[in-house]
PDB file of N, CA and C in Angstrom:
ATOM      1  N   UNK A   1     121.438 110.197  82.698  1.00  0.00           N
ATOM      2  CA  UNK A   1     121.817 109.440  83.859  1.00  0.00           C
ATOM      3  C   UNK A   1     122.731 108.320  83.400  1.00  0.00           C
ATOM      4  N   UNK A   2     123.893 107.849  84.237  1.00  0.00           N
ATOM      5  CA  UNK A   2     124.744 107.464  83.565  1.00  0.00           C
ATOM      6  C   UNK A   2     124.416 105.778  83.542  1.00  0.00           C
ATOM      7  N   UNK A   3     124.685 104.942  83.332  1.00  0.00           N
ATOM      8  CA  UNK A   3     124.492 103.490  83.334  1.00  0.00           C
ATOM      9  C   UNK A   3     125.455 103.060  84.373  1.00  0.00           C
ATOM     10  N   UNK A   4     125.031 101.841  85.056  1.00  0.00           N
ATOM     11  CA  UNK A   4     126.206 101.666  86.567  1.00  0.00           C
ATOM     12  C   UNK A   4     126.833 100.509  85.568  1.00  0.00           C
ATOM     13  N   UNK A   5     128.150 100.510  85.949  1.00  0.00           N
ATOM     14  CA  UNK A   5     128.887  99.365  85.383  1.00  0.00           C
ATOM     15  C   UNK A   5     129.211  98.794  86.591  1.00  0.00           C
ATOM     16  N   UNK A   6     129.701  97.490  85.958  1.00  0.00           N
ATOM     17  CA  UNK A   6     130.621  96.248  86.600  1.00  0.00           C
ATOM     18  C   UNK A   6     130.798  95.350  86.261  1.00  0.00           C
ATOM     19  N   UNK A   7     130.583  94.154  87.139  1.00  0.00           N
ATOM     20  CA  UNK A   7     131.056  92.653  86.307  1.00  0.00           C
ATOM     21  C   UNK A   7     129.997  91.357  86.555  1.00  0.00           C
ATOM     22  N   UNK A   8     129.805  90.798  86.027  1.00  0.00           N
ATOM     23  CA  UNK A   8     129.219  89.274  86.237  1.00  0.00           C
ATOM     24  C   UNK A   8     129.324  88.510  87.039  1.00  0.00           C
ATOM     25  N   UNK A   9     130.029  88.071  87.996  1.00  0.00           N
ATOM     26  CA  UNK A   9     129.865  87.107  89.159  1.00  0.00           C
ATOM     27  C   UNK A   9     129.214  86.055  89.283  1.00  0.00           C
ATOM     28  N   UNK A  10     129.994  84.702  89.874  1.00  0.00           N
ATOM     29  CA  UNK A  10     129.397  83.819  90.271  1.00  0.00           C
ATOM     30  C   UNK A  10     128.029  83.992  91.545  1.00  0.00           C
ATOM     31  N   UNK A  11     126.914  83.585  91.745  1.00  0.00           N
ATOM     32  CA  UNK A  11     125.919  83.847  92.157  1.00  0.00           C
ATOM     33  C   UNK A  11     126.506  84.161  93.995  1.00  0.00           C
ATOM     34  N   UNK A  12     126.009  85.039  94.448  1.00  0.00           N
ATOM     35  CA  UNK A  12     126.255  85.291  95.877  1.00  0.00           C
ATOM     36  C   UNK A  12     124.803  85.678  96.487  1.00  0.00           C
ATOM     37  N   UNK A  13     124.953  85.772  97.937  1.00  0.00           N
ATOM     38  CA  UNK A  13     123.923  86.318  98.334  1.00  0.00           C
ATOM     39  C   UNK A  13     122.274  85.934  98.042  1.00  0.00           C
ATOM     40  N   UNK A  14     121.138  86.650  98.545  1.00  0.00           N
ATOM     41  CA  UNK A  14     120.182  85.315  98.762  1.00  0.00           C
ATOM     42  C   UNK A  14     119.559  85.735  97.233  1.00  0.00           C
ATOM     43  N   UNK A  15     118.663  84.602  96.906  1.00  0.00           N
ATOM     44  CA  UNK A  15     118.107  84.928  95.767  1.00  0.00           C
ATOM     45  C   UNK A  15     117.195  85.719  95.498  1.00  0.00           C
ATOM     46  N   UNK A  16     117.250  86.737  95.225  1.00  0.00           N
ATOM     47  CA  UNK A  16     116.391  87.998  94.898  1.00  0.00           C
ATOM     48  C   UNK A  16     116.162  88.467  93.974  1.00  0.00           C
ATOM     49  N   UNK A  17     115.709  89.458  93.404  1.00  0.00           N
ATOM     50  CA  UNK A  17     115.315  90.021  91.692  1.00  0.00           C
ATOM     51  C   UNK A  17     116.025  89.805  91.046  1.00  0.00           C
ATOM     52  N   UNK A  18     115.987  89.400  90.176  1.00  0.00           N
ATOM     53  CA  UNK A  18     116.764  89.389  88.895  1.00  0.00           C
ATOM     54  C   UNK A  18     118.283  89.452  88.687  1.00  0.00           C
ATOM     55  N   UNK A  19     119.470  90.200  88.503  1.00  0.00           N
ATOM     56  CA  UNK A  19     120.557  90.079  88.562  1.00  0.00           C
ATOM     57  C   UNK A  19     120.986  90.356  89.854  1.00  0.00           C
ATOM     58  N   UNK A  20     120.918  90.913  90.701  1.00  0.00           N
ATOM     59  CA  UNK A  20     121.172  91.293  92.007  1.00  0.00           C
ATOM     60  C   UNK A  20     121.918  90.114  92.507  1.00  0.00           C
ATOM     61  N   UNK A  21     122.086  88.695  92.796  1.00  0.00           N
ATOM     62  CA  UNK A  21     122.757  87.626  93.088  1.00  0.00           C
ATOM     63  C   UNK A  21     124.134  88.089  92.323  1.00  0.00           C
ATOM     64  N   UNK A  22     124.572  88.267  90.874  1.00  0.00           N
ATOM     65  CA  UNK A  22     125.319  87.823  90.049  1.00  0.00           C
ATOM     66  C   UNK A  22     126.019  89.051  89.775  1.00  0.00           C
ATOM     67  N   UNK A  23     125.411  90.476  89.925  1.00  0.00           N
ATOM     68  CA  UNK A  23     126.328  91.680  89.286  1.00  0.00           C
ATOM     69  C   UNK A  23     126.512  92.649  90.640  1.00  0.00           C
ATOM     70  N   UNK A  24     128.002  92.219  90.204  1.00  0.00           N
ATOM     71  CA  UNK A  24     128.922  93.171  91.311  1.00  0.00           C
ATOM     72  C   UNK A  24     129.310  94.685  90.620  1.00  0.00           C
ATOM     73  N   UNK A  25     128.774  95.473  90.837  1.00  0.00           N
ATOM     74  CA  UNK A  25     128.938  96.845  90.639  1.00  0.00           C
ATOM     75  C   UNK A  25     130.228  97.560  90.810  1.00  0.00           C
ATOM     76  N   UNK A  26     130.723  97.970  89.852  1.00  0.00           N
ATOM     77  CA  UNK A  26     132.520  98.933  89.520  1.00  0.00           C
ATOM     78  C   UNK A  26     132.614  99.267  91.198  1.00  0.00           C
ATOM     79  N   UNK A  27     134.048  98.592  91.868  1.00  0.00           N
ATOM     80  CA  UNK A  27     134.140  99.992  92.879  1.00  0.00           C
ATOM     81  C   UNK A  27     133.943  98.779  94.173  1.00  0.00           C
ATOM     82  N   UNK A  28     132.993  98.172  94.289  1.00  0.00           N
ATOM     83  CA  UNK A  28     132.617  97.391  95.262  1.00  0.00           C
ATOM     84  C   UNK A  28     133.056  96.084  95.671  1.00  0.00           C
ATOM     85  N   UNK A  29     132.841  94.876  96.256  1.00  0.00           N
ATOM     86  CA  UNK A  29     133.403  93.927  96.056  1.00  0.00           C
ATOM     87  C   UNK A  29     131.730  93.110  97.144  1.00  0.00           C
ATOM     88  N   UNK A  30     130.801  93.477  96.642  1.00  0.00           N
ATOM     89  CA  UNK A  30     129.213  92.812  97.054  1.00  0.00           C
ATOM     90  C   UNK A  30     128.743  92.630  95.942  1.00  0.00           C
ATOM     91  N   UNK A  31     127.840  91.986  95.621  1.00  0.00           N
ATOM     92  CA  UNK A  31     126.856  92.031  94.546  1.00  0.00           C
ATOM     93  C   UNK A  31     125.679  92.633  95.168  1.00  0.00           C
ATOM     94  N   UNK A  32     124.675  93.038  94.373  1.00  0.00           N
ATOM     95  CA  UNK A  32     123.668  94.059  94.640  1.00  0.00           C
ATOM     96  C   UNK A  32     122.522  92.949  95.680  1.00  0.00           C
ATOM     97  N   UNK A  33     122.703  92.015  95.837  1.00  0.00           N
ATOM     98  CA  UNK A  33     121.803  90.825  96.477  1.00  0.00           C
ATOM     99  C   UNK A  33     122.523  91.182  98.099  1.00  0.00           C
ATOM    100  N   UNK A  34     124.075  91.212  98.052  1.00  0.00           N
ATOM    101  CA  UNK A  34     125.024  91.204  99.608  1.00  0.00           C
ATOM    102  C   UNK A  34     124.445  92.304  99.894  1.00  0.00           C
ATOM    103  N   UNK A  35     124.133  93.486  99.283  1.00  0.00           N
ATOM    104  CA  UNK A  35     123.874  94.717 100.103  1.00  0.00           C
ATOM    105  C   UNK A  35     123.532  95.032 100.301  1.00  0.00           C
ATOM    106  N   UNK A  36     123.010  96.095 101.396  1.00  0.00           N
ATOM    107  CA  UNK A  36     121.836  96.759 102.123  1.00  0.00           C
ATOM    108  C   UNK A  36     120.741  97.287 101.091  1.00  0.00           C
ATOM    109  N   UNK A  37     119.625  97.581 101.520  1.00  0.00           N
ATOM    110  CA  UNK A  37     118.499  98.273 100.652  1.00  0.00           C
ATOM    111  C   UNK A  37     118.903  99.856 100.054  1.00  0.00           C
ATOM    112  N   UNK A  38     119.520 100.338 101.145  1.00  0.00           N
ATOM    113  CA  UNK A  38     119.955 101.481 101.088  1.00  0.00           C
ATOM    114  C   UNK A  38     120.982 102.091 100.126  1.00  0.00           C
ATOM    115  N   UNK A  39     122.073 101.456 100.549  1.00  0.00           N
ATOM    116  CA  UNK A  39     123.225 100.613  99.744  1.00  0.00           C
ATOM    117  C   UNK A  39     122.694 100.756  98.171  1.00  0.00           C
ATOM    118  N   UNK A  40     122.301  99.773  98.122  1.00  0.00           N
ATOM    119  CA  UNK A  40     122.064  99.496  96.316  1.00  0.00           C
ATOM    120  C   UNK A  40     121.070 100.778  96.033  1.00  0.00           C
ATOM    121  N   UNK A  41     120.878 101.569  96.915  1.00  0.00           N
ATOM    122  CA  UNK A  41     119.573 102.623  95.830  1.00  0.00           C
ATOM    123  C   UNK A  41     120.206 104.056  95.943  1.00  0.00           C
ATOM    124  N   UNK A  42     121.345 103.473  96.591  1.00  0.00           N
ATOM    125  CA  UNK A  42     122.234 104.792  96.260  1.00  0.00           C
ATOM    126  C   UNK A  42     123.071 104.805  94.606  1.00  0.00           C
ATOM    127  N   UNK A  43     123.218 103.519  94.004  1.00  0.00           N
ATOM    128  CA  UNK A  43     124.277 103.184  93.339  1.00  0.00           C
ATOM    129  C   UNK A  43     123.246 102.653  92.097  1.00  0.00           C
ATOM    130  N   UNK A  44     122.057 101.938  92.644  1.00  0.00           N
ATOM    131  CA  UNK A  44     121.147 101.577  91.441  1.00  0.00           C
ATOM    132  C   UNK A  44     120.859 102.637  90.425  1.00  0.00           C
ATOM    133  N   UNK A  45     120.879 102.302  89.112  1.00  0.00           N
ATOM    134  CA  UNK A  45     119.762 103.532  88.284  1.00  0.00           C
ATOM    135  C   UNK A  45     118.388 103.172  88.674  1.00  0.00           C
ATOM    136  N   UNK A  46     117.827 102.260  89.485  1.00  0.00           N
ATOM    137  CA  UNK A  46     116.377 102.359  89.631  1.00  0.00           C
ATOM    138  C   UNK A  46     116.476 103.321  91.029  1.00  0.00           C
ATOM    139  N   UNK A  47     117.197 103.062  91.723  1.00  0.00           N
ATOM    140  CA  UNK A  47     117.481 103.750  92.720  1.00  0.00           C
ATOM    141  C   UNK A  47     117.505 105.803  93.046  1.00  0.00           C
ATOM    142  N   UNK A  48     118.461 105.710  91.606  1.00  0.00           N
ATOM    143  CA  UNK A  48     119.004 107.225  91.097  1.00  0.00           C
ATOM    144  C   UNK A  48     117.611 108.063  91.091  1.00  0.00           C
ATOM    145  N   UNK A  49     117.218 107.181  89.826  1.00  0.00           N
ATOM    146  CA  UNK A  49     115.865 107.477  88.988  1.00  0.00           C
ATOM    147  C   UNK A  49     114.675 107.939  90.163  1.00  0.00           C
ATOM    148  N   UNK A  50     114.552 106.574  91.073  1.00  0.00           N
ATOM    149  CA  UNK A  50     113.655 107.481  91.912  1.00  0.00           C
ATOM    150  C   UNK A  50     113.889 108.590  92.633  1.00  0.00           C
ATOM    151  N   UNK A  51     115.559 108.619  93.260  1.00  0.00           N
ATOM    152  CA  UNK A  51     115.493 109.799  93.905  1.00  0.00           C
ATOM    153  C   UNK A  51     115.217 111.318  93.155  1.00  0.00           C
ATOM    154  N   UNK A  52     115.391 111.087  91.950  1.00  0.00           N
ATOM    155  CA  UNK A  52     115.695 112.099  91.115  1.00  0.00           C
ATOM    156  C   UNK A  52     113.808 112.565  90.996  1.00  0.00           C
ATOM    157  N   UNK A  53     113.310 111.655  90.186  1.00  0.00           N
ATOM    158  CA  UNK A  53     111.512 112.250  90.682  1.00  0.00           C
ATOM    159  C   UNK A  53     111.311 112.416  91.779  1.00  0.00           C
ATOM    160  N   UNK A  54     111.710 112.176  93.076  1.00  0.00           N
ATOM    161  CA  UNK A  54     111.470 112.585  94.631  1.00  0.00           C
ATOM    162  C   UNK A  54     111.433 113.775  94.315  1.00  0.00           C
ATOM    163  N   UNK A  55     112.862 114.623  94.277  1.00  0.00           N
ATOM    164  CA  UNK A  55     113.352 115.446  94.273  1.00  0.00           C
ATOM    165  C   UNK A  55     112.640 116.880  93.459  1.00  0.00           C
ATOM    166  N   UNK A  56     112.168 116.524  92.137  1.00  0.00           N
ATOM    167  CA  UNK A  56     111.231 116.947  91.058  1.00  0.00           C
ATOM    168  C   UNK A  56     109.380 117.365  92.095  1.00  0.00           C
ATOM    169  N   UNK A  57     109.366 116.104  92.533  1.00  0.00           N
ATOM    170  CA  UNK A  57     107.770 116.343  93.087  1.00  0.00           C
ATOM    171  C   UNK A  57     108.009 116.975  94.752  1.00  0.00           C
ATOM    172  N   UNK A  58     109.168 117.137  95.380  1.00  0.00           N
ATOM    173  CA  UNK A  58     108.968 117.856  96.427  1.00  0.00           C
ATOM    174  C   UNK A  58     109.149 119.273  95.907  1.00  0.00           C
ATOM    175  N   UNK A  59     110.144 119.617  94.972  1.00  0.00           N
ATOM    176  CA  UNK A  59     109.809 121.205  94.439  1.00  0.00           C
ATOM    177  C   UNK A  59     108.591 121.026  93.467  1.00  0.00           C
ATOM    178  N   UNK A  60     107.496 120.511  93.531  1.00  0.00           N
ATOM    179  CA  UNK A  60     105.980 120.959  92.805  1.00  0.00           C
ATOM    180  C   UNK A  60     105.738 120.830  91.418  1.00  0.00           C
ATOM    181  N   UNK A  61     107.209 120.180  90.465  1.00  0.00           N
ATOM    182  CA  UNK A  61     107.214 120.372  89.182  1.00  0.00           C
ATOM    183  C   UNK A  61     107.703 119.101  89.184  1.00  0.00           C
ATOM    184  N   UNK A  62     106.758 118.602  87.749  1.00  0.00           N
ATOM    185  CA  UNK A  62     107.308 117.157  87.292  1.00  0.00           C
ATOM    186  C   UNK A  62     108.867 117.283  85.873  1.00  0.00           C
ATOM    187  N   UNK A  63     109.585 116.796  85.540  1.00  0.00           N
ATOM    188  CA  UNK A  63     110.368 116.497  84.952  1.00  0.00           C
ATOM    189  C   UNK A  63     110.181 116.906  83.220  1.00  0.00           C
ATOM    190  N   UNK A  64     110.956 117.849  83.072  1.00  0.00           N
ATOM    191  CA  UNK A  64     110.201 119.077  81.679  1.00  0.00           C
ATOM    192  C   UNK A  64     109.320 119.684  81.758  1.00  0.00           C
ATOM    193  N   UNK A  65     108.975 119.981  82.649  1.00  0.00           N
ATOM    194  CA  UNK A  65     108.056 121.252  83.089  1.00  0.00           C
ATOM    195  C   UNK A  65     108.197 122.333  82.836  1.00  0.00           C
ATOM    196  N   UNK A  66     108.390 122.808  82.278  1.00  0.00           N
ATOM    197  CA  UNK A  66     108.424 124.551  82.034  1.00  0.00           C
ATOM    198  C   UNK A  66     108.242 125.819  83.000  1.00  0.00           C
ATOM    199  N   UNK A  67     109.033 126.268  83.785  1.00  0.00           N
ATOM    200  CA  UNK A  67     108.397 127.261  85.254  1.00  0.00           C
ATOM    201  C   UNK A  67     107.890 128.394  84.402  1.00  0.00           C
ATOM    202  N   UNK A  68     107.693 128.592  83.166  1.00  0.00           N
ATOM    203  CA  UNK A  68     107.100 129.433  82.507  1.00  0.00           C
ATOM    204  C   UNK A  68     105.109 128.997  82.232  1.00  0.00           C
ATOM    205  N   UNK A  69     105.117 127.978  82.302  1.00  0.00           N
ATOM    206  CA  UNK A  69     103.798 127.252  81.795  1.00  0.00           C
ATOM    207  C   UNK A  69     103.907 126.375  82.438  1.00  0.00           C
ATOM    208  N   UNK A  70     102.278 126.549  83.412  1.00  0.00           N
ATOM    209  CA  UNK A  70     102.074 125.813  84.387  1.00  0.00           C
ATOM    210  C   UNK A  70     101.238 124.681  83.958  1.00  0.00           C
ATOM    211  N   UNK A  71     101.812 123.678  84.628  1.00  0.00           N
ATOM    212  CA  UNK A  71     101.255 122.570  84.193  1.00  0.00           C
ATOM    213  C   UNK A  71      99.483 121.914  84.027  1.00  0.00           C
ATOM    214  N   UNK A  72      99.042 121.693  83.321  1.00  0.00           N
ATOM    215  CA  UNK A  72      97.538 121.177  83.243  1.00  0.00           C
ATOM    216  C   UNK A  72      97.380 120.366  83.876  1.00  0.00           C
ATOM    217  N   UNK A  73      98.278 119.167  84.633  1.00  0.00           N
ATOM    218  CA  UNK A  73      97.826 118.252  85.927  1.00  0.00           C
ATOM    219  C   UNK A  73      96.715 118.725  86.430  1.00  0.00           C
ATOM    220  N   UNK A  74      96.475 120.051  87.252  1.00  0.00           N
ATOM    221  CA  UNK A  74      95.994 120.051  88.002  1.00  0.00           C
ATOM    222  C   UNK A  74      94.267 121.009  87.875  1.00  0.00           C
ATOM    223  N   UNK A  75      94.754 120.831  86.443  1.00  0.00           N
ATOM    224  CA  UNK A  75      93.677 121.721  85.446  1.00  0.00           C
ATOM    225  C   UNK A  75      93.379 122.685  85.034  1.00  0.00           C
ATOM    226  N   UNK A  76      94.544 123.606  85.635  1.00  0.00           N
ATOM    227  CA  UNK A  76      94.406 125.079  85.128  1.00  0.00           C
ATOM    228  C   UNK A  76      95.597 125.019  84.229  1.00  0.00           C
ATOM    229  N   UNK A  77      95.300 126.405  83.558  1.00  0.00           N
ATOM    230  CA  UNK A  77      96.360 126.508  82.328  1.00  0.00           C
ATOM    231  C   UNK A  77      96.876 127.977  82.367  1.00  0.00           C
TER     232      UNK A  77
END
């Protein structure tokens, strides 16, 4: 998964987690604080990341799973 780039910024927007005020993301002209919830979890890697396990646990298999060898989660082997 790739790393989001951009730039540093003087502080904008309300004060919220951690860099989100200060880093304006390649491409945009908001910092991750100006923008919608939605917005930033399209573009976040925390964002990516979750959609990406969504995606994993609605097809039934966690992330290196093997469709050959079923997983012991659930206690069978």
């Amino acid at each position: 998964m790739a790393a989001v780039t951009g730039k540093i910024v003087p502080a904008r927007g309300p004060k919220v987690f951690g860099w989100d005020p200060v880093f304006e993301p390649e491409g945009y002209s908001q910092t991750y604080a100006e923008m919608g919830k939605d917005e930033k979890n399209k573009i976040s890697h925390r964002g990516r990341a979750l959609q990406k396990l969504k995606s994993f646990l609605d097809e039934g298999k966690l992330p290196g799973q093997s469709p050959l060898m079923p997983s012991s989660i659930d206690g069978e082997r």
